[in-house]
N, C-alpha and C. Protein backbone atom coordinates (compact mmCIF):
# COMPACT_ATOMS: atom_id res chain seq x y z
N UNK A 1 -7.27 22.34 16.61
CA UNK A 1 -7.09 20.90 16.58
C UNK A 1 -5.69 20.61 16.04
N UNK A 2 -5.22 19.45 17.21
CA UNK A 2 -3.73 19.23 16.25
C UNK A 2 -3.68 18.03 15.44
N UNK A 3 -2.48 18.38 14.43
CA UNK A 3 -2.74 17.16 13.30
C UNK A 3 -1.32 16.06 13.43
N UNK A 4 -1.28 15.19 13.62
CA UNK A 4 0.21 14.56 13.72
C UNK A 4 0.12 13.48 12.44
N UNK A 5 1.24 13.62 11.79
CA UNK A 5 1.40 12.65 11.04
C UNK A 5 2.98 11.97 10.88
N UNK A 6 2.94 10.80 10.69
CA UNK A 6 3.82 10.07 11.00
C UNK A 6 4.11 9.23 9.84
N UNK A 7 5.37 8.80 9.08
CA UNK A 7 5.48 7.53 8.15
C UNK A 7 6.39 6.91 7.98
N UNK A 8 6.70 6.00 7.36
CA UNK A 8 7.82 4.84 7.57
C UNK A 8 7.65 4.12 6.63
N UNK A 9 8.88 3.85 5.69
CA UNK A 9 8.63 2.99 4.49
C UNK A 9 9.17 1.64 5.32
N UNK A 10 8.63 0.77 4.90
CA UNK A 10 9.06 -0.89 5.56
C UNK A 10 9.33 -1.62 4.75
N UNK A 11 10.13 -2.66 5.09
CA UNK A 11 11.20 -3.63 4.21
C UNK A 11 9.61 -4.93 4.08
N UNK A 12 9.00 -4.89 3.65
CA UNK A 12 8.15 -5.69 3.74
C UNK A 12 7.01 -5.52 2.50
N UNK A 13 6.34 -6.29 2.15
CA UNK A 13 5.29 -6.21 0.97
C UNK A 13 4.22 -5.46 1.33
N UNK A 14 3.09 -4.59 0.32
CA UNK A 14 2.39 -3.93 1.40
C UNK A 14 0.79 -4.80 1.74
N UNK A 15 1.10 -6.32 0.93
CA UNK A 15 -0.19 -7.06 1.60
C UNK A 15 0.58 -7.88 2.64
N UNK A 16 1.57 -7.96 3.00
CA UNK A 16 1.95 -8.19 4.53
C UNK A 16 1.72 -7.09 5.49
N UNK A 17 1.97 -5.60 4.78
CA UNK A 17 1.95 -4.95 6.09
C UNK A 17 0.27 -4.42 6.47
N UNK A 18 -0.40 -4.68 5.52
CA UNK A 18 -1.74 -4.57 4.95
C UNK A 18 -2.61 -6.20 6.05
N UNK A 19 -2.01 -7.06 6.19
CA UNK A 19 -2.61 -7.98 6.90
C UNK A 19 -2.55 -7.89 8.12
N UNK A 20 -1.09 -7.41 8.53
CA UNK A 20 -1.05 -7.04 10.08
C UNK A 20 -2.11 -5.93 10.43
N UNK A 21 -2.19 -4.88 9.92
CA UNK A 21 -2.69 -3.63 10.29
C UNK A 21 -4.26 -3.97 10.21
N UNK A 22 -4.93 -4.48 9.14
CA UNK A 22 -5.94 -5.42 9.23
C UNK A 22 -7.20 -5.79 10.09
N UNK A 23 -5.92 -6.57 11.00
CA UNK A 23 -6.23 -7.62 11.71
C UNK A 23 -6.57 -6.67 13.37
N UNK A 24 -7.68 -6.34 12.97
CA UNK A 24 -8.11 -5.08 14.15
C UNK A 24 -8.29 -5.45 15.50
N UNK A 25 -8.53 -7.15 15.90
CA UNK A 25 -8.21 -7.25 17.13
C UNK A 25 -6.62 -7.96 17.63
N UNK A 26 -5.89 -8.24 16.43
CA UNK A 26 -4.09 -8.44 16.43
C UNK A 26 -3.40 -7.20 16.40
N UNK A 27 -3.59 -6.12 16.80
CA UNK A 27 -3.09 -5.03 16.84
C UNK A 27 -1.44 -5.68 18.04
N UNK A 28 -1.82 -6.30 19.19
CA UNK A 28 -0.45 -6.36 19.92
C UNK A 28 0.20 -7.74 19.39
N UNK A 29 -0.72 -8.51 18.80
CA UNK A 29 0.61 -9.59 19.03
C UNK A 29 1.02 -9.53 16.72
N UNK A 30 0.44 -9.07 16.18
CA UNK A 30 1.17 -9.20 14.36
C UNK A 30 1.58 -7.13 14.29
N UNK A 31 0.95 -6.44 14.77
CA UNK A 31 1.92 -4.79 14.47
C UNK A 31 2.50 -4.69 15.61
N UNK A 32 2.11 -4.27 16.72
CA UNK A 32 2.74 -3.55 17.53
C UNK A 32 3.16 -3.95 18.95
N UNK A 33 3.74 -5.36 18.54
CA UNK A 33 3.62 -6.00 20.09
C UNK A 33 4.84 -5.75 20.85
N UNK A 34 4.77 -5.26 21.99
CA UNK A 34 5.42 -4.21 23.30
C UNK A 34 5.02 -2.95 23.61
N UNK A 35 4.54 -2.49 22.10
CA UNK A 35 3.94 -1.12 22.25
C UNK A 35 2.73 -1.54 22.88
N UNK A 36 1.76 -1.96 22.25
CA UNK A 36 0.03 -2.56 22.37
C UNK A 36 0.18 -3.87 22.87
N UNK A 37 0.28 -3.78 24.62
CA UNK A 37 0.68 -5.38 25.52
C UNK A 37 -1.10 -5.98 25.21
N UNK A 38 -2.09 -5.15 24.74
CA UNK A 38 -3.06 -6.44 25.32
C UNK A 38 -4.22 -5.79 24.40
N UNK A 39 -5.25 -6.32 23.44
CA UNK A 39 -6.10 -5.73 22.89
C UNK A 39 -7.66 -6.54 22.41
N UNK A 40 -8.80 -6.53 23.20
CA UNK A 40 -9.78 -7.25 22.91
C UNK A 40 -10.65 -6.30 22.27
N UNK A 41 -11.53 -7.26 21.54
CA UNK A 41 -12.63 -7.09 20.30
C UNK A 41 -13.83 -6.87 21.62
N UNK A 42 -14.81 -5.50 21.45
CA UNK A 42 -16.17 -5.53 22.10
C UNK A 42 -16.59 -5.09 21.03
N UNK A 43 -17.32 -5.87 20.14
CA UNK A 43 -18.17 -5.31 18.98
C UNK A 43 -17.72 -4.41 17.96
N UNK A 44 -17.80 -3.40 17.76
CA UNK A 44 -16.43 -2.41 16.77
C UNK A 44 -15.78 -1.81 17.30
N UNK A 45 -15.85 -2.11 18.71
CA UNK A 45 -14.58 -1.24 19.52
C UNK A 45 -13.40 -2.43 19.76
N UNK A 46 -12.46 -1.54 19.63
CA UNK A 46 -11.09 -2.62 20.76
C UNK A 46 -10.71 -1.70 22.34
N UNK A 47 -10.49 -2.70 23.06
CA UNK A 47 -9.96 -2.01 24.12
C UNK A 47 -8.55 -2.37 24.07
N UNK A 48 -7.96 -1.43 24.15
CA UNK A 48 -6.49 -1.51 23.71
C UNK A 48 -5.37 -0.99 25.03
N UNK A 49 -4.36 -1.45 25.61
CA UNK A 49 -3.46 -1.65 26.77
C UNK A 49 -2.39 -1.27 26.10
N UNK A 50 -1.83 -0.13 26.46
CA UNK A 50 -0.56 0.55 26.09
C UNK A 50 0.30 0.24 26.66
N UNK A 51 1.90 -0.02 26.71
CA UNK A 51 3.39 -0.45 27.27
C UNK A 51 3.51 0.40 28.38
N UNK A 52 2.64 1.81 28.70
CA UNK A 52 2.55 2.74 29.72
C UNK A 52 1.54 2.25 30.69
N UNK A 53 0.69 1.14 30.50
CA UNK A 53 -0.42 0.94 31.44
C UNK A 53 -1.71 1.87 31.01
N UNK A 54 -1.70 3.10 29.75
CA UNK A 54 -2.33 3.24 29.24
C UNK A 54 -3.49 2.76 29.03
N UNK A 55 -5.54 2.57 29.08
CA UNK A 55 -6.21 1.66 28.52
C UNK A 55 -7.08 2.58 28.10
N UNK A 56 -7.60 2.52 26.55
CA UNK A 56 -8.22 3.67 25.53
C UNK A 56 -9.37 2.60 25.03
N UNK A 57 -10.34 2.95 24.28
CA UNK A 57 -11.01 2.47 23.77
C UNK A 57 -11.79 2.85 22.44
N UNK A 58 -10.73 2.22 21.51
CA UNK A 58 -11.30 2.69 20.22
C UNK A 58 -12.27 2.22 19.24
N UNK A 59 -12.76 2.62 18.62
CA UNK A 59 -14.16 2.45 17.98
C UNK A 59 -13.51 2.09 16.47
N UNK A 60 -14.18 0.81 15.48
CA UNK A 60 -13.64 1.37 14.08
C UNK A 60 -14.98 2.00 13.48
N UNK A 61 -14.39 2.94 12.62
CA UNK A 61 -14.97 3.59 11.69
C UNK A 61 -14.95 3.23 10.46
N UNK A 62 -13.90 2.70 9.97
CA UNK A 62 -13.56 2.15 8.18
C UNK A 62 -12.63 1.39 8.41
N UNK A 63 -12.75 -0.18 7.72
CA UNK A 63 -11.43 -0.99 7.20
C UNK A 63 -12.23 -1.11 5.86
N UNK A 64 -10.74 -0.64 5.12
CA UNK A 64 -11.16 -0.51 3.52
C UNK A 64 -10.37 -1.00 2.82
N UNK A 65 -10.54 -2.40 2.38
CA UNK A 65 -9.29 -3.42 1.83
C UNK A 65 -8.93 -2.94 0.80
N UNK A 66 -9.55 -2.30 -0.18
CA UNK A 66 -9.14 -1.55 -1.64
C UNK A 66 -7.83 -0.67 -1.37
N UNK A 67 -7.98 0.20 -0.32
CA UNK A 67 -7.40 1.26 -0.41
C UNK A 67 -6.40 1.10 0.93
N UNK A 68 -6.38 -0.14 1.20
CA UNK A 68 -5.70 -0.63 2.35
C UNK A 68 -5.58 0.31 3.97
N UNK A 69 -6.64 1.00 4.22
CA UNK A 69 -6.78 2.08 5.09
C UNK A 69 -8.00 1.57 5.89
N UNK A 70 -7.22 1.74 7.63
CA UNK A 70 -8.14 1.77 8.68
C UNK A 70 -8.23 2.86 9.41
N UNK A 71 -9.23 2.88 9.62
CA UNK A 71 -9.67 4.67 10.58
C UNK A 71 -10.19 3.79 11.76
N UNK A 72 -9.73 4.53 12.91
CA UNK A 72 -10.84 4.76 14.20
C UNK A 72 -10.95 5.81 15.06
N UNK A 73 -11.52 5.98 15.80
CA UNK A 73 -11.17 6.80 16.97
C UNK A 73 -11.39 6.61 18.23
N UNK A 74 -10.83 7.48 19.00
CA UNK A 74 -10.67 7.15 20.55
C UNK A 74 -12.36 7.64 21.35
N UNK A 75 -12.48 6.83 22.11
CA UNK A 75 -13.85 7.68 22.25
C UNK A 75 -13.62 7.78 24.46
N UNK A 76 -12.61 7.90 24.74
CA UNK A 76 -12.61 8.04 26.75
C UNK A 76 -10.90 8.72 26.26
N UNK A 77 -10.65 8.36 27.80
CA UNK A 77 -9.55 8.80 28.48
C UNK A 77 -8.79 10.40 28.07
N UNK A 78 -7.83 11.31 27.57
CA UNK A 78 -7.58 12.72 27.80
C UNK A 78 -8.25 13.12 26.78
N UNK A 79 -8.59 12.86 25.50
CA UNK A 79 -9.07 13.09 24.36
C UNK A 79 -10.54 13.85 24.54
N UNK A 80 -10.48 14.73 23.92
CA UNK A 80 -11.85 15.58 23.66
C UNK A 80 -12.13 15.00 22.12
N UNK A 81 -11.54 15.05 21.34
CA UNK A 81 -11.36 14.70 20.48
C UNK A 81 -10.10 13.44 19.94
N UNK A 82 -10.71 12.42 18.75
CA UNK A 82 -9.60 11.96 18.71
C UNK A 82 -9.71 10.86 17.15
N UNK A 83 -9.45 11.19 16.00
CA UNK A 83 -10.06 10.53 14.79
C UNK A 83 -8.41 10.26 14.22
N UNK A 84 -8.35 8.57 13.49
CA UNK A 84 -6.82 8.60 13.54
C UNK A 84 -6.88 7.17 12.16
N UNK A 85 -6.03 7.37 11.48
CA UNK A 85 -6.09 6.34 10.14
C UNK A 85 -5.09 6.21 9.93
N UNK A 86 -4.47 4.58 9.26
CA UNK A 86 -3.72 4.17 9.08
C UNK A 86 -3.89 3.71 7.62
N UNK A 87 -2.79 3.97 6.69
CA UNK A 87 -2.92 3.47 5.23
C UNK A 87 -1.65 2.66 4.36
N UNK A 88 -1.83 2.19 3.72
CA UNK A 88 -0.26 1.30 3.17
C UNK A 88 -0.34 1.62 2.28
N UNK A 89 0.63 1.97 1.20
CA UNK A 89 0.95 1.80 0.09
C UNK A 89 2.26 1.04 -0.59
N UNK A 90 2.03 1.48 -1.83
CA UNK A 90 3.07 0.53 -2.67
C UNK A 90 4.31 1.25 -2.77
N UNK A 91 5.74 0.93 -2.51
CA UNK A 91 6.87 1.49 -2.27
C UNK A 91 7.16 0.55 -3.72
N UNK A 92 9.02 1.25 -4.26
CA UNK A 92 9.41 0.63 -4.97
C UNK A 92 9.91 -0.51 -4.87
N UNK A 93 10.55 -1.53 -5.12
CA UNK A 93 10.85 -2.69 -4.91
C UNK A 93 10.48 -3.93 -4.18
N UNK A 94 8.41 -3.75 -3.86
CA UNK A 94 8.09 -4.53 -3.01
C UNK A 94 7.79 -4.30 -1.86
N UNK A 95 8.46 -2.94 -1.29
CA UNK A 95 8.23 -2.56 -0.21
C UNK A 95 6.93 -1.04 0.07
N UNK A 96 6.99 -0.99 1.51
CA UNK A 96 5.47 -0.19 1.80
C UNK A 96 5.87 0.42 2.53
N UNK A 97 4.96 2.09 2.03
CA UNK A 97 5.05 3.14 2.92
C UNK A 97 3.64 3.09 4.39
N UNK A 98 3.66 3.27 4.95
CA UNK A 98 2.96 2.95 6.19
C UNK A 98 2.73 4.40 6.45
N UNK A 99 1.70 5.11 6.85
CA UNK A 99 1.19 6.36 7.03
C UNK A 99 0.37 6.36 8.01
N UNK A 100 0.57 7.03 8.63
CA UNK A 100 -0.54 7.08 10.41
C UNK A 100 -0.67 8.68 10.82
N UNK A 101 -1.77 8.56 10.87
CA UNK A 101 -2.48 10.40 10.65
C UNK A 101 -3.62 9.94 12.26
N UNK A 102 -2.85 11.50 12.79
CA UNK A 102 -4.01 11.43 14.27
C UNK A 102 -4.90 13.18 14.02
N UNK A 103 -5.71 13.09 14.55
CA UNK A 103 -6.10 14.29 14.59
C UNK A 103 -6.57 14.65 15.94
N UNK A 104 -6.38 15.32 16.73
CA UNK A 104 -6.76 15.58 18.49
C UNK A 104 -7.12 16.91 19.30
N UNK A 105 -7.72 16.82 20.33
CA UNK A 105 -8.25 17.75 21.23
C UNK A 105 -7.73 17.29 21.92
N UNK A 106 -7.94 17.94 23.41
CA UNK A 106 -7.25 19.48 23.17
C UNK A 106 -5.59 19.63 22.89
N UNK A 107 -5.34 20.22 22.60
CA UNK A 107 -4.26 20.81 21.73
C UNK A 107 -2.97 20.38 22.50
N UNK A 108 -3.35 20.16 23.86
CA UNK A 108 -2.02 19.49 25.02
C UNK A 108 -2.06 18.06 24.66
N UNK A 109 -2.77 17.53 23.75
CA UNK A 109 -2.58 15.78 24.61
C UNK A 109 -1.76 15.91 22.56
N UNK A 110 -0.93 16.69 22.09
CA UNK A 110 -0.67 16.34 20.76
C UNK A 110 0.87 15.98 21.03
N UNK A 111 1.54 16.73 21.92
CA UNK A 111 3.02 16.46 22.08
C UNK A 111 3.10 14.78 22.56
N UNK A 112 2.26 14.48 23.67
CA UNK A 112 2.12 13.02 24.68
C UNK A 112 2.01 11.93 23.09
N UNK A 113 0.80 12.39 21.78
CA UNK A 113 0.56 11.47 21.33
C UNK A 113 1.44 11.51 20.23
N UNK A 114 2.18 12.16 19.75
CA UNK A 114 3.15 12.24 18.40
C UNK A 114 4.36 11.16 19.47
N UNK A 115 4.92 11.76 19.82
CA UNK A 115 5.56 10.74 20.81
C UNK A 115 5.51 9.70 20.74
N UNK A 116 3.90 8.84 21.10
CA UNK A 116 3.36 7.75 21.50
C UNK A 116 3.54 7.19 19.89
N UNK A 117 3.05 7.94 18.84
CA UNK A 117 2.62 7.48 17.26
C UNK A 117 4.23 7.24 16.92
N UNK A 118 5.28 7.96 17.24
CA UNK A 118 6.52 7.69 17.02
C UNK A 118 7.06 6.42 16.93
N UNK A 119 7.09 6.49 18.54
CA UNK A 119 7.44 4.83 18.94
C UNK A 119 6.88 3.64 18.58
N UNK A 120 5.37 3.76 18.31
CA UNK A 120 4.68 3.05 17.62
C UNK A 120 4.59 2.48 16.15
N UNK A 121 4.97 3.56 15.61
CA UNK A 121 5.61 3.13 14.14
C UNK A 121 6.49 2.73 13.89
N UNK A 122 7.34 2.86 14.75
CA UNK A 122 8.86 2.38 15.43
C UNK A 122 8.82 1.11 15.26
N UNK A 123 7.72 0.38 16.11
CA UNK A 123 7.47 -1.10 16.21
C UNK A 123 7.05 -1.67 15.38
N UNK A 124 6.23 -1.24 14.28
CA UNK A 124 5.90 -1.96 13.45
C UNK A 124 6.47 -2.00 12.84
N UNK A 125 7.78 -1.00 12.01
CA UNK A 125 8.66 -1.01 11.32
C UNK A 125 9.52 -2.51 11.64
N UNK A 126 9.85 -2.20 12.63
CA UNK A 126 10.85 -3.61 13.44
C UNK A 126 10.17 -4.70 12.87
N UNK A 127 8.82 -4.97 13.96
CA UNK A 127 7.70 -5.93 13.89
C UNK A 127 7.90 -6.47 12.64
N UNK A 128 7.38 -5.99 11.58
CA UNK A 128 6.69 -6.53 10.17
C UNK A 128 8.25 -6.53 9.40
N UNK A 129 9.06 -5.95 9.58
CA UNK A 129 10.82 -6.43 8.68
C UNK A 129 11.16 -7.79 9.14
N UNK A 130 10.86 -7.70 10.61
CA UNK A 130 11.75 -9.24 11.56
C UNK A 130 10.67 -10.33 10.67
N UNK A 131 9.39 -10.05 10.36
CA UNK A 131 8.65 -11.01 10.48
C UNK A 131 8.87 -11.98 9.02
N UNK A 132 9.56 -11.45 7.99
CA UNK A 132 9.86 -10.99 6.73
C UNK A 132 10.68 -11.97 6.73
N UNK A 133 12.07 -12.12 7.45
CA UNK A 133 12.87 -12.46 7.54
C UNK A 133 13.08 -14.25 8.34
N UNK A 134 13.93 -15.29 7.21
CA UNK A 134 13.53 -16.38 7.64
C UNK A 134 14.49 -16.16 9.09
């Protein structure tokens, strides 16, 4: 099983970046909007529309406001496996480290998704600084 992990400290507070991330059916338009063009609520799943035409369907498992950490996983498309969490913490001066951990089967779809988690953190970095800013 491969493990990808990804992080990014952000110019932003971490109950701002803690509200975006949150907000489990605002995934495209408050974190990651261009990355995640389109994302609806079916019960604890989202169906989620990737900037590739991508469409996955993830399940939540934990939103845990204490510890500011959401888990879900993928449950269709290349994935045999696919369990993946996002967590905020407290940086110095106000600002937040952002942490995104995937874990995946089979062992080919890890290069496609570190990639994908790249650019994606990419955006929220952008996303949640611009949003910051009058």
């Amino acid at each position: 099983m491969a493990s990808i992990r990804r992080e990014v400290t952000i110019d932003a507070s971490p109950e701002a970046v803690w509200d975006a991330e949150r907000d489990y059916g605002g995934l495209h338009e408050l974190l990651v909007p261009r990355f995640v063009t389109d994302a609806r609520l079916d019960g604890d799943a989202r169906v989620v529309t990737f900037f590739t035409g991508t469409v996955v369907t993830e399940v939540l498992v934990t939103l845990d406001d204490d510890e500011r950490r959401l888990v879900w996983t993928i449950v269709d498309g290349q994935y045999r496996h696919h369990n993946a969490s996002a967590q905020v913490f407290d940086e110095p001066g106000g600002r937040s480290r952002f942490v995104w951990l995937a874990d995946v089967l089979p062992d080919e779809t890890a290069g496609p998704t570190a990639e994908m988690m790249t650019r994606g953190i990419g955006v929220a970095k952008e996303t949640l600084e611009a949003a910051g800013r009058p």
